[in-house]
PDB file of N, CA and C in Angstrom:
ATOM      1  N   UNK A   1      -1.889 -13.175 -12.667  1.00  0.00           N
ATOM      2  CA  UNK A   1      -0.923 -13.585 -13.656  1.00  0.00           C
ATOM      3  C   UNK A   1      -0.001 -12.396 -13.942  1.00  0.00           C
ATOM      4  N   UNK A   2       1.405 -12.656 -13.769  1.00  0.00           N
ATOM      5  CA  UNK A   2       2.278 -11.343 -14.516  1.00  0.00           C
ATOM      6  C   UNK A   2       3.025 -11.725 -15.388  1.00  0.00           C
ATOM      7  N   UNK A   3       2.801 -10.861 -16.440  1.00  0.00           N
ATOM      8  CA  UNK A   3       3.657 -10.990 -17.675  1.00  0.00           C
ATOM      9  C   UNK A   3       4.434  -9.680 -17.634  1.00  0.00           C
ATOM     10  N   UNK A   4       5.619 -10.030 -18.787  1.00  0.00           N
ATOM     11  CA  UNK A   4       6.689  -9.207 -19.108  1.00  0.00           C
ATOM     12  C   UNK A   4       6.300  -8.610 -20.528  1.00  0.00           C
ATOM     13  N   UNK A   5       6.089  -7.085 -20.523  1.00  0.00           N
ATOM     14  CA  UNK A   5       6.197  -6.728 -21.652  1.00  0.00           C
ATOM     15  C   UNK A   5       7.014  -5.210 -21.684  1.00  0.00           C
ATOM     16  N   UNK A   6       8.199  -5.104 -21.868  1.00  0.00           N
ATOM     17  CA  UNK A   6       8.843  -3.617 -21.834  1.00  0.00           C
ATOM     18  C   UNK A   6       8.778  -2.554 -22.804  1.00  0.00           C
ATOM     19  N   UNK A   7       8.084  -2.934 -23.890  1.00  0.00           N
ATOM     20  CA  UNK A   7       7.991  -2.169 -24.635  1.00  0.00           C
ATOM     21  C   UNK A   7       6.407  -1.103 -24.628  1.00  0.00           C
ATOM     22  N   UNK A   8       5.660  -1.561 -23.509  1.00  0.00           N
ATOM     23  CA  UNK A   8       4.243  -0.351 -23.411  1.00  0.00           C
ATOM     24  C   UNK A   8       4.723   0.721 -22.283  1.00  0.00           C
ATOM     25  N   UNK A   9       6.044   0.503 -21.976  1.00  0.00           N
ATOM     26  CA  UNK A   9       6.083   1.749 -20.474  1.00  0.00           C
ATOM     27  C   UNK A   9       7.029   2.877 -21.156  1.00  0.00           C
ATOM     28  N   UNK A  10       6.637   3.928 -20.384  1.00  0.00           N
ATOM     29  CA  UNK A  10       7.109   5.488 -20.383  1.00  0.00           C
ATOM     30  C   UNK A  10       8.434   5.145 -19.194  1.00  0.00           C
ATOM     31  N   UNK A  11       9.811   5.642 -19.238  1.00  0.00           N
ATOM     32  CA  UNK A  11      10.842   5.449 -18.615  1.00  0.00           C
ATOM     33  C   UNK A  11      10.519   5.168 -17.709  1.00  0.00           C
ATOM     34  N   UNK A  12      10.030   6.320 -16.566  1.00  0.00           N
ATOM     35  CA  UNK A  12       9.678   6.339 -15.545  1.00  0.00           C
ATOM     36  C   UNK A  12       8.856   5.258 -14.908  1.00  0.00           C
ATOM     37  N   UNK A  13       7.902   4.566 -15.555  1.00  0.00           N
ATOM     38  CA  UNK A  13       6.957   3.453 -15.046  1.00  0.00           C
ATOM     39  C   UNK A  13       7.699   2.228 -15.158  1.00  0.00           C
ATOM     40  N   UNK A  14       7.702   1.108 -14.317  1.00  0.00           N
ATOM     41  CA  UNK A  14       7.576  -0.245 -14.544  1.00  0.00           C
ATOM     42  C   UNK A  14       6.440  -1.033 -14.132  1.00  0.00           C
ATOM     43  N   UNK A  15       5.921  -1.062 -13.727  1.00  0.00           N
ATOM     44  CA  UNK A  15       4.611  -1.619 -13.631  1.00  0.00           C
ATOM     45  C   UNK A  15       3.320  -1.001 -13.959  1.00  0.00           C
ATOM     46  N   UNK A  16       1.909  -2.152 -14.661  1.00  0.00           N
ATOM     47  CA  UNK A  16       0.950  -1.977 -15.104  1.00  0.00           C
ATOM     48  C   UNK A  16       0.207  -2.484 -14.528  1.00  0.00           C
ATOM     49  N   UNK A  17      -0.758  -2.629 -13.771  1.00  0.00           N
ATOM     50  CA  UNK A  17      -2.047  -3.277 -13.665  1.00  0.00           C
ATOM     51  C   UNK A  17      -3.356  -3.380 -14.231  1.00  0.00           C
ATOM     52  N   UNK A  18      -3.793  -4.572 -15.439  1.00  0.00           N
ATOM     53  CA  UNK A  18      -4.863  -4.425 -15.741  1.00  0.00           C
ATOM     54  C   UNK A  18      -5.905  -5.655 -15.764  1.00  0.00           C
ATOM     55  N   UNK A  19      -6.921  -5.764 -15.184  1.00  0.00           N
ATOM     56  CA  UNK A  19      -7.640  -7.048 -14.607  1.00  0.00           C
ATOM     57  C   UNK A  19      -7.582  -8.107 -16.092  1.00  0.00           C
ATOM     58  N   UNK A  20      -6.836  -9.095 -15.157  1.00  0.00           N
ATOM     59  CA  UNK A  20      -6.327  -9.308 -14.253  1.00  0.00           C
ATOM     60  C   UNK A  20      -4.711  -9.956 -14.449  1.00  0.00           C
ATOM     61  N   UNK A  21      -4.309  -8.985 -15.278  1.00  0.00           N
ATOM     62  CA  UNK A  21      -2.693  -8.871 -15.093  1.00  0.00           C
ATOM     63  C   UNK A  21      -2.117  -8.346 -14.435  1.00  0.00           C
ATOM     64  N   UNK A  22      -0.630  -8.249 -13.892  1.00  0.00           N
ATOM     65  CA  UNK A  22      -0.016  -7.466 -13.526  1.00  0.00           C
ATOM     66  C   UNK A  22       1.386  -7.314 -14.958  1.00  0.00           C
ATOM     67  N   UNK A  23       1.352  -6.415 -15.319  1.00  0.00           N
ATOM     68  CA  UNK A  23       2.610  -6.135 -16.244  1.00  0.00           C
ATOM     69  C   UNK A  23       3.537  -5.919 -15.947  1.00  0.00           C
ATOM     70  N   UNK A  24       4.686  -6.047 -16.049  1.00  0.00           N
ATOM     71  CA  UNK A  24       5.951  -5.514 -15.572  1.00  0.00           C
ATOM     72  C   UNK A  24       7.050  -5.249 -16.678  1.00  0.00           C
ATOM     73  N   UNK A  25       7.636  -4.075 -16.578  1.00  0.00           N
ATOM     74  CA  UNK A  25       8.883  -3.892 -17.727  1.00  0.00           C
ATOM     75  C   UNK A  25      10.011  -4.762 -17.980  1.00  0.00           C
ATOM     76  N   UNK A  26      10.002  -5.441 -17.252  1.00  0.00           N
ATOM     77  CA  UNK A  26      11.201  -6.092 -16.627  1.00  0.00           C
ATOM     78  C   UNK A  26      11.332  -7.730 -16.164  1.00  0.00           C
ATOM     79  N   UNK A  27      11.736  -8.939 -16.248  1.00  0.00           N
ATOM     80  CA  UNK A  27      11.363 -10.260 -15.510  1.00  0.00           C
ATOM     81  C   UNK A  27      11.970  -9.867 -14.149  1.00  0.00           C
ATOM     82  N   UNK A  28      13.007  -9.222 -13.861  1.00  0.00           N
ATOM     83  CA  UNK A  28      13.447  -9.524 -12.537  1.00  0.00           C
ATOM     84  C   UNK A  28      12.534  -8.874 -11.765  1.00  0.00           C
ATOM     85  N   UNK A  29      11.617  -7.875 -12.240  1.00  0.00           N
ATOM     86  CA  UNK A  29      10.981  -7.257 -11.410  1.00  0.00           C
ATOM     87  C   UNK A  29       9.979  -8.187 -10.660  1.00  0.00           C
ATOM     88  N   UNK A  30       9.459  -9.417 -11.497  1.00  0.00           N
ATOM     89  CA  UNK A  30       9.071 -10.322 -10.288  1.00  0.00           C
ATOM     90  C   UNK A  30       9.298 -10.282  -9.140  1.00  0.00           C
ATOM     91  N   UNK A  31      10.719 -10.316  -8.391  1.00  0.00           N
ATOM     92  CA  UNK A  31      11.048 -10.704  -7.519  1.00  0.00           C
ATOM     93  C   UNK A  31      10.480  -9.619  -6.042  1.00  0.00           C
ATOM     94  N   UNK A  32      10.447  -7.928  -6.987  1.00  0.00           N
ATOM     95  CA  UNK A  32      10.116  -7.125  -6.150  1.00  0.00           C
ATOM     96  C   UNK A  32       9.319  -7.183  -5.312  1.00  0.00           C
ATOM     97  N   UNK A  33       8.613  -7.442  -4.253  1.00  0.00           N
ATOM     98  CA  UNK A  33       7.730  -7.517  -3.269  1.00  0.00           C
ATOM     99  C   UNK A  33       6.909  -6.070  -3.163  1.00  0.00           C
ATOM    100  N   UNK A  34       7.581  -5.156  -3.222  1.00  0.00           N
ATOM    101  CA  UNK A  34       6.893  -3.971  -2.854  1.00  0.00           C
ATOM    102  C   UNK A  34       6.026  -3.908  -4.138  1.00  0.00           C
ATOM    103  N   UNK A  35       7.167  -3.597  -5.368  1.00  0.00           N
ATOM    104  CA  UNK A  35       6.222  -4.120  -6.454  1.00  0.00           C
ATOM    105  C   UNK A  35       5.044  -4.539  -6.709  1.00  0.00           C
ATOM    106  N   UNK A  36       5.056  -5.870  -6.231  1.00  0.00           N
ATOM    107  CA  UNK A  36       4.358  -6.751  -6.603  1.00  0.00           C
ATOM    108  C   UNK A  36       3.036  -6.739  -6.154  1.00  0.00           C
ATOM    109  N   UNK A  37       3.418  -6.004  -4.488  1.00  0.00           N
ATOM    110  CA  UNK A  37       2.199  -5.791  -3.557  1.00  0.00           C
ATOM    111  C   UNK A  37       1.247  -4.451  -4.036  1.00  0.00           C
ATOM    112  N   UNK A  38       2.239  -3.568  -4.677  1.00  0.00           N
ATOM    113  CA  UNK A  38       1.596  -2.184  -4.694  1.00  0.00           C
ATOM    114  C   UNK A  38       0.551  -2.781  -6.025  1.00  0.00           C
ATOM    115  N   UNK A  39       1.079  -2.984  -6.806  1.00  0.00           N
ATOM    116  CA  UNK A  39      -0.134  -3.990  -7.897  1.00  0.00           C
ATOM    117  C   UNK A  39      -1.195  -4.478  -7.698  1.00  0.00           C
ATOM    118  N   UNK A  40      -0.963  -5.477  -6.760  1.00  0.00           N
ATOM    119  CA  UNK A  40      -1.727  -5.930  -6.488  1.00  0.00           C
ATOM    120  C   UNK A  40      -3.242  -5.816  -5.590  1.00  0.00           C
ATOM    121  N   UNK A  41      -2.311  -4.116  -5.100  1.00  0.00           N
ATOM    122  CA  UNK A  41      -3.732  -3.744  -4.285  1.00  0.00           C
ATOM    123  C   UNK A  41      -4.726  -2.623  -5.165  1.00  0.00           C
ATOM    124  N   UNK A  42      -3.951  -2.856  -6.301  1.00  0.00           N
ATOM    125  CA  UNK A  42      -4.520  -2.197  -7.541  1.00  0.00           C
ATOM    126  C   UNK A  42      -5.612  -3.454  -7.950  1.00  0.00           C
ATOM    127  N   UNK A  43      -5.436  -5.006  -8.475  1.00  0.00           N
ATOM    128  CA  UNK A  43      -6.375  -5.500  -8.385  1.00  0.00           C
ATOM    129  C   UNK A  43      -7.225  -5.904  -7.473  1.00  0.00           C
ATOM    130  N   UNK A  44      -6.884  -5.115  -6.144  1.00  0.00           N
ATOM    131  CA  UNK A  44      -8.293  -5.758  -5.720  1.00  0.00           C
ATOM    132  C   UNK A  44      -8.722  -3.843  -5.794  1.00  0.00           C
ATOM    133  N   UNK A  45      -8.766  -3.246  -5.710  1.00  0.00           N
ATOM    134  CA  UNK A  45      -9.191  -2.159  -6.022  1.00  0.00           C
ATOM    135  C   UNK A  45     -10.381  -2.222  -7.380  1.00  0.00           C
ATOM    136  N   UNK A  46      -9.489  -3.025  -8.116  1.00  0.00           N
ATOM    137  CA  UNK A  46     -10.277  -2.792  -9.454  1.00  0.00           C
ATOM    138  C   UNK A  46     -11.881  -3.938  -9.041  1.00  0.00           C
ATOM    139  N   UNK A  47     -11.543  -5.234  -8.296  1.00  0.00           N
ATOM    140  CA  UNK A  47     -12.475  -5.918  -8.178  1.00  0.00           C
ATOM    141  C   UNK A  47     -13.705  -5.630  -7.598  1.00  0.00           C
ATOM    142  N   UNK A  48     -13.210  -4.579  -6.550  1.00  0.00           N
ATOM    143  CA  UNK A  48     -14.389  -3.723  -5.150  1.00  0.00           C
ATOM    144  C   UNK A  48     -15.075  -2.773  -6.579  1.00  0.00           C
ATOM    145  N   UNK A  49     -14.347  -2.088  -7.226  1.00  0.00           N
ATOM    146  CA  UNK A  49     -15.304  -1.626  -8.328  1.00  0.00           C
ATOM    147  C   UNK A  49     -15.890  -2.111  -9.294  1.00  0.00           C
ATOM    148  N   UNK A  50     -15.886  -3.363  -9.344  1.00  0.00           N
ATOM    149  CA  UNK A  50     -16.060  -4.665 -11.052  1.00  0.00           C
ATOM    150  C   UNK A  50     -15.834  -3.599 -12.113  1.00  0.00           C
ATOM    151  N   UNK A  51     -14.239  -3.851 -11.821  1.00  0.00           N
ATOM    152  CA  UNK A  51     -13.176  -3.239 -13.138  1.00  0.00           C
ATOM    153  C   UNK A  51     -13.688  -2.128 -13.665  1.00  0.00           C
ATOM    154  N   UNK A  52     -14.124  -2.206 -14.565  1.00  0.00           N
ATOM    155  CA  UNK A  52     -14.530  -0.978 -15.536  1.00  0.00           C
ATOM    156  C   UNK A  52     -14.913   0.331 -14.740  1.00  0.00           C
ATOM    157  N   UNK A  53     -15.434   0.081 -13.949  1.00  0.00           N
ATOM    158  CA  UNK A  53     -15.888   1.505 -12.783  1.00  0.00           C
ATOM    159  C   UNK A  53     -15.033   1.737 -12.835  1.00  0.00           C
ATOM    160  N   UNK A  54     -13.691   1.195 -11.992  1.00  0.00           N
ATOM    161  CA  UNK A  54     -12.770   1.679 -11.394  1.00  0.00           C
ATOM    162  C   UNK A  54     -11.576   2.824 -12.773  1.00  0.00           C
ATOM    163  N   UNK A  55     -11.534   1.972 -13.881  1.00  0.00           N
ATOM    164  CA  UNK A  55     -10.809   3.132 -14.935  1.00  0.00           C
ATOM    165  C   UNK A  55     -11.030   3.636 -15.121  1.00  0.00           C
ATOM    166  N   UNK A  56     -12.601   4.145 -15.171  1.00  0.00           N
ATOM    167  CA  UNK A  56     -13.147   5.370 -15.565  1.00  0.00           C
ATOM    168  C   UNK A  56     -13.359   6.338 -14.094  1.00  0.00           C
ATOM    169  N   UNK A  57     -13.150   5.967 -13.249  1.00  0.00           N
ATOM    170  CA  UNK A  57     -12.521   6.965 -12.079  1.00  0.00           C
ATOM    171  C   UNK A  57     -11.042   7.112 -12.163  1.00  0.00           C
ATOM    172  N   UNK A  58     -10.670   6.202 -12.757  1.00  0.00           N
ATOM    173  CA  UNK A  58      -9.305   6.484 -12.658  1.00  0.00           C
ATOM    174  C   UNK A  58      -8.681   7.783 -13.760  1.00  0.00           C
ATOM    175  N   UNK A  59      -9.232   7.385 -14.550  1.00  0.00           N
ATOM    176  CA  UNK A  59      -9.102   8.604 -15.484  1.00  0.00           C
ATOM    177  C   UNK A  59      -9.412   9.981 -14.942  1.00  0.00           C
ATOM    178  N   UNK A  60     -11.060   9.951 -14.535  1.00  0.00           N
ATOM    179  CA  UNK A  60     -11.570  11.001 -14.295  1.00  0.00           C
ATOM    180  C   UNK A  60     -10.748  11.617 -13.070  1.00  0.00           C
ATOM    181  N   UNK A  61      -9.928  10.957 -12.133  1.00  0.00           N
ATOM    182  CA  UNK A  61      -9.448  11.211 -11.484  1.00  0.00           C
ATOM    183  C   UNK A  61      -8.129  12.106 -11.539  1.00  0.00           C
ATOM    184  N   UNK A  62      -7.609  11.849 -12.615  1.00  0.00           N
ATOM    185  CA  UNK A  62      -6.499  12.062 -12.987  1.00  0.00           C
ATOM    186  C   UNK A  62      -6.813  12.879 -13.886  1.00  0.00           C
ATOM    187  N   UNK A  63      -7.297  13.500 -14.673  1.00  0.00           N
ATOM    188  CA  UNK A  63      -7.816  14.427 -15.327  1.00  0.00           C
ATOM    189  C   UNK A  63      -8.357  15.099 -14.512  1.00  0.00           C
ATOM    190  N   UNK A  64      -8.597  15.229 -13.570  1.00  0.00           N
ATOM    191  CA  UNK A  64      -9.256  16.387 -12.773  1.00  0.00           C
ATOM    192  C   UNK A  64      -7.956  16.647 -11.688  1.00  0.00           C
ATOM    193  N   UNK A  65      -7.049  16.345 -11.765  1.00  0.00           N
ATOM    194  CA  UNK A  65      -5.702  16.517 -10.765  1.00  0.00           C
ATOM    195  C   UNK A  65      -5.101  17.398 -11.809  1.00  0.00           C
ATOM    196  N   UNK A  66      -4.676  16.930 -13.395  1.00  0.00           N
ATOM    197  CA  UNK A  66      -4.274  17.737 -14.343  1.00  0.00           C
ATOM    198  C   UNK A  66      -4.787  18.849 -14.498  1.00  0.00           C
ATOM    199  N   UNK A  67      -5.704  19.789 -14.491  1.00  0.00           N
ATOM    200  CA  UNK A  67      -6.646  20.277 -14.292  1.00  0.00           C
ATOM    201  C   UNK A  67      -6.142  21.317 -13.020  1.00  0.00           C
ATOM    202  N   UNK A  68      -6.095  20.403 -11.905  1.00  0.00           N
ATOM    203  CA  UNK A  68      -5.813  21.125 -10.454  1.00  0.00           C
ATOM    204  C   UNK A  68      -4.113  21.579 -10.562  1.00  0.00           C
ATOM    205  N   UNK A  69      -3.423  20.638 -10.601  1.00  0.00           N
ATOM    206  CA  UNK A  69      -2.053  20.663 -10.479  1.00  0.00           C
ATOM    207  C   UNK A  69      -1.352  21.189 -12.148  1.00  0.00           C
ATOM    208  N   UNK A  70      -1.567  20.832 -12.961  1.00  0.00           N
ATOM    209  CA  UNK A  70      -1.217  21.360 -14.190  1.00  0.00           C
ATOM    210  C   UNK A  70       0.565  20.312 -14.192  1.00  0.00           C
ATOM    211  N   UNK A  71       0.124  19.581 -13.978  1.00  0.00           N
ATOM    212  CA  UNK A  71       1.258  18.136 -13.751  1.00  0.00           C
ATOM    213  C   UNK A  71       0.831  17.183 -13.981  1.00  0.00           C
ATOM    214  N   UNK A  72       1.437  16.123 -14.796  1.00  0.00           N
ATOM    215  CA  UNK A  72       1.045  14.734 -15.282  1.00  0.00           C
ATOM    216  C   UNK A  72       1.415  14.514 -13.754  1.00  0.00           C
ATOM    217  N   UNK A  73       2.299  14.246 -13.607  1.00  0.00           N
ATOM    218  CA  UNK A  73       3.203  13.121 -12.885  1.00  0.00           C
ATOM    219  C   UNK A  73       2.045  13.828 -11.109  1.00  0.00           C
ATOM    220  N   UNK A  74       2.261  14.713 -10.955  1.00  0.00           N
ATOM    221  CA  UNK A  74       1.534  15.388  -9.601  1.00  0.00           C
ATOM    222  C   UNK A  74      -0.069  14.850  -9.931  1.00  0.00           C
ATOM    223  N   UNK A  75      -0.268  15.480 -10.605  1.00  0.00           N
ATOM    224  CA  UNK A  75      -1.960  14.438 -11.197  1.00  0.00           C
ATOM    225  C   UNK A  75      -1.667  13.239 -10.727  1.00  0.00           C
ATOM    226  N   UNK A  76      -1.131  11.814 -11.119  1.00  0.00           N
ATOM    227  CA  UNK A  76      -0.904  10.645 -11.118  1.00  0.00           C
ATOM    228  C   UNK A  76      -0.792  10.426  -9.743  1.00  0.00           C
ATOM    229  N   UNK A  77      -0.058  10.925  -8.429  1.00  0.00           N
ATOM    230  CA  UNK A  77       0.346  10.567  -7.797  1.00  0.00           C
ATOM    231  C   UNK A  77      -0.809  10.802  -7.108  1.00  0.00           C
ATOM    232  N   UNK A  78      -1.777  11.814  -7.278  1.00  0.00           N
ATOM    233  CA  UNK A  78      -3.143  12.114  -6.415  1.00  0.00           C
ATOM    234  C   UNK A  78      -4.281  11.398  -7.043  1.00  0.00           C
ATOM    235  N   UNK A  79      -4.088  10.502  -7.326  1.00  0.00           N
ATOM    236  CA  UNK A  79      -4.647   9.346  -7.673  1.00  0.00           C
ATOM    237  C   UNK A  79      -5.508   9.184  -6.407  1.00  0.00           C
ATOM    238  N   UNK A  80      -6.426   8.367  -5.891  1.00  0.00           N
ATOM    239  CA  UNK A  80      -6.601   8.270  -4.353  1.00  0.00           C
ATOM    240  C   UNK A  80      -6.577   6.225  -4.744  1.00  0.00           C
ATOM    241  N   UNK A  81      -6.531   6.315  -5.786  1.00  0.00           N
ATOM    242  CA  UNK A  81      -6.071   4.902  -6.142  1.00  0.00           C
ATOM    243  C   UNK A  81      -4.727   4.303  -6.200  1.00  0.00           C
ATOM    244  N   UNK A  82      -3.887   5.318  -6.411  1.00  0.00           N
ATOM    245  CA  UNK A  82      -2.628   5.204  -6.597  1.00  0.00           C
ATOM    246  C   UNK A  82      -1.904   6.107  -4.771  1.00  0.00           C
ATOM    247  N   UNK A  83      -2.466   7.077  -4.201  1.00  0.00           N
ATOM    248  CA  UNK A  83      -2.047   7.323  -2.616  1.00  0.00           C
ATOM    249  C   UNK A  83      -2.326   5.698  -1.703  1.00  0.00           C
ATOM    250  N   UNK A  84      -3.486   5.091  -1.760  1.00  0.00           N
ATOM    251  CA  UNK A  84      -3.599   3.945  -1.276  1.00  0.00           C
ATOM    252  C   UNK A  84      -2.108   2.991  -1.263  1.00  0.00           C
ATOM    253  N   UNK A  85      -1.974   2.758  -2.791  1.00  0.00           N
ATOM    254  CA  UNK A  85      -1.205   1.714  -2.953  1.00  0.00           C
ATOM    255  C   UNK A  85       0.164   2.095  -2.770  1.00  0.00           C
ATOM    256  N   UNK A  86       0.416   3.595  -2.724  1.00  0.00           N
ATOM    257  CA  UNK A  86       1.868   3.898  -2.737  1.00  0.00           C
ATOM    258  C   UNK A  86       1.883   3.844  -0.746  1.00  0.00           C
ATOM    259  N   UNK A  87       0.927   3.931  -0.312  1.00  0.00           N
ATOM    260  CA  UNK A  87       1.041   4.461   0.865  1.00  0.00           C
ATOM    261  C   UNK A  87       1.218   3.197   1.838  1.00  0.00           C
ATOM    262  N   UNK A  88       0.684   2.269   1.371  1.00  0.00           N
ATOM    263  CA  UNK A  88       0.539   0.437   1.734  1.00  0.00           C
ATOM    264  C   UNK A  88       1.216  -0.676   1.220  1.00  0.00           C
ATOM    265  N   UNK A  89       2.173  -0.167   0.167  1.00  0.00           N
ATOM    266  CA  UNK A  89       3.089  -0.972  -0.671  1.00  0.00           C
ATOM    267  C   UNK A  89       4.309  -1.552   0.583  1.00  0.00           C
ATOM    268  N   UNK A  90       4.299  -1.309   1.075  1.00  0.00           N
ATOM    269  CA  UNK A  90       5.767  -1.320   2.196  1.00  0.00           C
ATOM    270  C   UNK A  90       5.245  -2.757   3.142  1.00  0.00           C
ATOM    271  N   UNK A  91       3.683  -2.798   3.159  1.00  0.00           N
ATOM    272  CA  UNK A  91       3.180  -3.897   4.987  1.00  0.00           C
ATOM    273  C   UNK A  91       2.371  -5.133   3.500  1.00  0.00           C
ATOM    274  N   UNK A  92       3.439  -5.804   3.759  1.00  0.00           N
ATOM    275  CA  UNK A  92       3.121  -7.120   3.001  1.00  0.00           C
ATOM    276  C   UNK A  92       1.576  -7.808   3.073  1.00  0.00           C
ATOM    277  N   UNK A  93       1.458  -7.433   4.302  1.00  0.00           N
ATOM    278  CA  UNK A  93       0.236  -8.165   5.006  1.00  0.00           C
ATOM    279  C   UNK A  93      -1.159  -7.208   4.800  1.00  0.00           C
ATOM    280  N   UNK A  94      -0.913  -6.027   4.157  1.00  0.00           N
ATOM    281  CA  UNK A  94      -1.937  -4.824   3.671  1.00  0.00           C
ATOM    282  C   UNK A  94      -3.400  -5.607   3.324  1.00  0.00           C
ATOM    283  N   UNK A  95      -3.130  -6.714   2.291  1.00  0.00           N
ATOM    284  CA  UNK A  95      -4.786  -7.388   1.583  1.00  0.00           C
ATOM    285  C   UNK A  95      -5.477  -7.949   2.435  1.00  0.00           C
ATOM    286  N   UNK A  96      -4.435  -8.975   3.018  1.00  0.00           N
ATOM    287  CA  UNK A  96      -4.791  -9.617   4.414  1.00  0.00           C
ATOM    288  C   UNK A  96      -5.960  -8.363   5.611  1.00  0.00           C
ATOM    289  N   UNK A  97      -5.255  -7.399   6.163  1.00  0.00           N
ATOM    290  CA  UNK A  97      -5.866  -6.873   6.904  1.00  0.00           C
ATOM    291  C   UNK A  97      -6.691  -5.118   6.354  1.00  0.00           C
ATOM    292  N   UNK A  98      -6.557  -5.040   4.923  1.00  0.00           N
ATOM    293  CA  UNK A  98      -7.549  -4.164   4.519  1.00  0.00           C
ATOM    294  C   UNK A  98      -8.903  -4.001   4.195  1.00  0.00           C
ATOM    295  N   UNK A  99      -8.931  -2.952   5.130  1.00  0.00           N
ATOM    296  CA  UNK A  99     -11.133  -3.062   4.381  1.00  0.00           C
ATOM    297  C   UNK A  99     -11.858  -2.940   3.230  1.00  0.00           C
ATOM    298  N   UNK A 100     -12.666  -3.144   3.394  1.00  0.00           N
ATOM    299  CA  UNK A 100     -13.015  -3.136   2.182  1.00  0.00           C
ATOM    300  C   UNK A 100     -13.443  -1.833   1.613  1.00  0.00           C
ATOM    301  N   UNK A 101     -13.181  -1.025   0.034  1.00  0.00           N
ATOM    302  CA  UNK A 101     -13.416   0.204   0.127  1.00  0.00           C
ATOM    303  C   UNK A 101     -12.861   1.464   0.662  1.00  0.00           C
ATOM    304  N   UNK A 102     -11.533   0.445   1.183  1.00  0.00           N
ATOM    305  CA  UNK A 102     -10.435   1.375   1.951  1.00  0.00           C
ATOM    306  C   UNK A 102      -9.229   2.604   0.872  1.00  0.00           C
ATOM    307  N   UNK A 103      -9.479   2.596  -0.366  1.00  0.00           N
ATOM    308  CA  UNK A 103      -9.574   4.062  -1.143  1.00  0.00           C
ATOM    309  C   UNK A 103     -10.137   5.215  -1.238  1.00  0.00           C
ATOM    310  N   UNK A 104     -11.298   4.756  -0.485  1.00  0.00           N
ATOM    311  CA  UNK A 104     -12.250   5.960  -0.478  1.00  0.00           C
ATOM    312  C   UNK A 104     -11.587   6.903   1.073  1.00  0.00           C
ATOM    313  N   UNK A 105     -10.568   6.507   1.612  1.00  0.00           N
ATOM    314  CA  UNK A 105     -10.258   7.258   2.753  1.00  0.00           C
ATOM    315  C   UNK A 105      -8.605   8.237   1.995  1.00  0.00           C
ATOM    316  N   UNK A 106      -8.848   7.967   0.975  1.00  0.00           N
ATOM    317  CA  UNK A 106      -7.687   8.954   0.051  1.00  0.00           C
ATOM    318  C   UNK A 106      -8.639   9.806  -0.609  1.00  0.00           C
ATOM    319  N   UNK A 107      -9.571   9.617  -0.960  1.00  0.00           N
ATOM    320  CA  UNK A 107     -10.270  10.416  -2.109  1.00  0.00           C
ATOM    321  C   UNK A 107     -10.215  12.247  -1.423  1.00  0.00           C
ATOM    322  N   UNK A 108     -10.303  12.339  -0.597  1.00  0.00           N
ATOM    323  CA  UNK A 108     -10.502  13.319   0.435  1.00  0.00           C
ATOM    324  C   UNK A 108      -9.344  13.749   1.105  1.00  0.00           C
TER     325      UNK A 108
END
C-alpha cells in the first residue's frame, strides 16, 4: 500500500518504507518506477527478517557507519540495506530474480 504523507521527510528524502507501507512525499511520485522498486526491495528485506529484526539492524547499522564515517548521509548510504536497494533499483525485474538473503552480500 502507498500513501502520501509530505510532511515526515527531511528535504533530501522522498520515500519511506515501513511494513507494510511505502510512503512517499509526493503523489506523483507514484509513478516513479525506480522509486517504487527501490522500496520495495526494502519490503521484502524487511519480510526475510520478520520486520522488527530488520530496524534494529538497521539502526545498528547506521549508527555504527556514524561512528565509522562521522556522516549522517555517508552512514545512510552504507546501509548494506540501503547499497542493495540503491544498487538494484534500476532492473525492474530485481524481486522476480533475487535470492533470498541477498543483503547479506553488502554487509561486507
Amino acid at each position: 500500500m502507498i500513501l502520501i504523507f509530505k510532511y515526515i521527510f527531511p528535504k533530501r528524502y522522498v520515500g519511506l518504507t515501513l511494513w507494510p507501507l511505502i510512503i512517499l512525499k509526493d503523489g506523483s511520485l507514484k509513478k516513479d518506477a525506480i522509486l517504487i522498486n527501490h522500496e520495495r526491495i526494502h519490503l521484502k528485506q524487511q519480510v526475510e527478517l520478520l520486520i522488527l529484526p530488520f530496524y534494529l539492524l538497521y539502526i545498528m547499522e547506521w549508527l555504527i557507519g556514524l561512528c565509522y564515517y562521522g556522516n549522517f548521509v555517508e552512514a545512510y548510504r552504507n546501509i548494506s540495506f540501503e547499497k542493495e536497494a540503491y544498487q538494484n533499483e534500476w532492473n525492474l525485474n530485481y524481486l522476480k530474480e533475487r535470492p533470498r538473503w541477498h543483503f547479506l552480500k553488502y554487509v561486507f
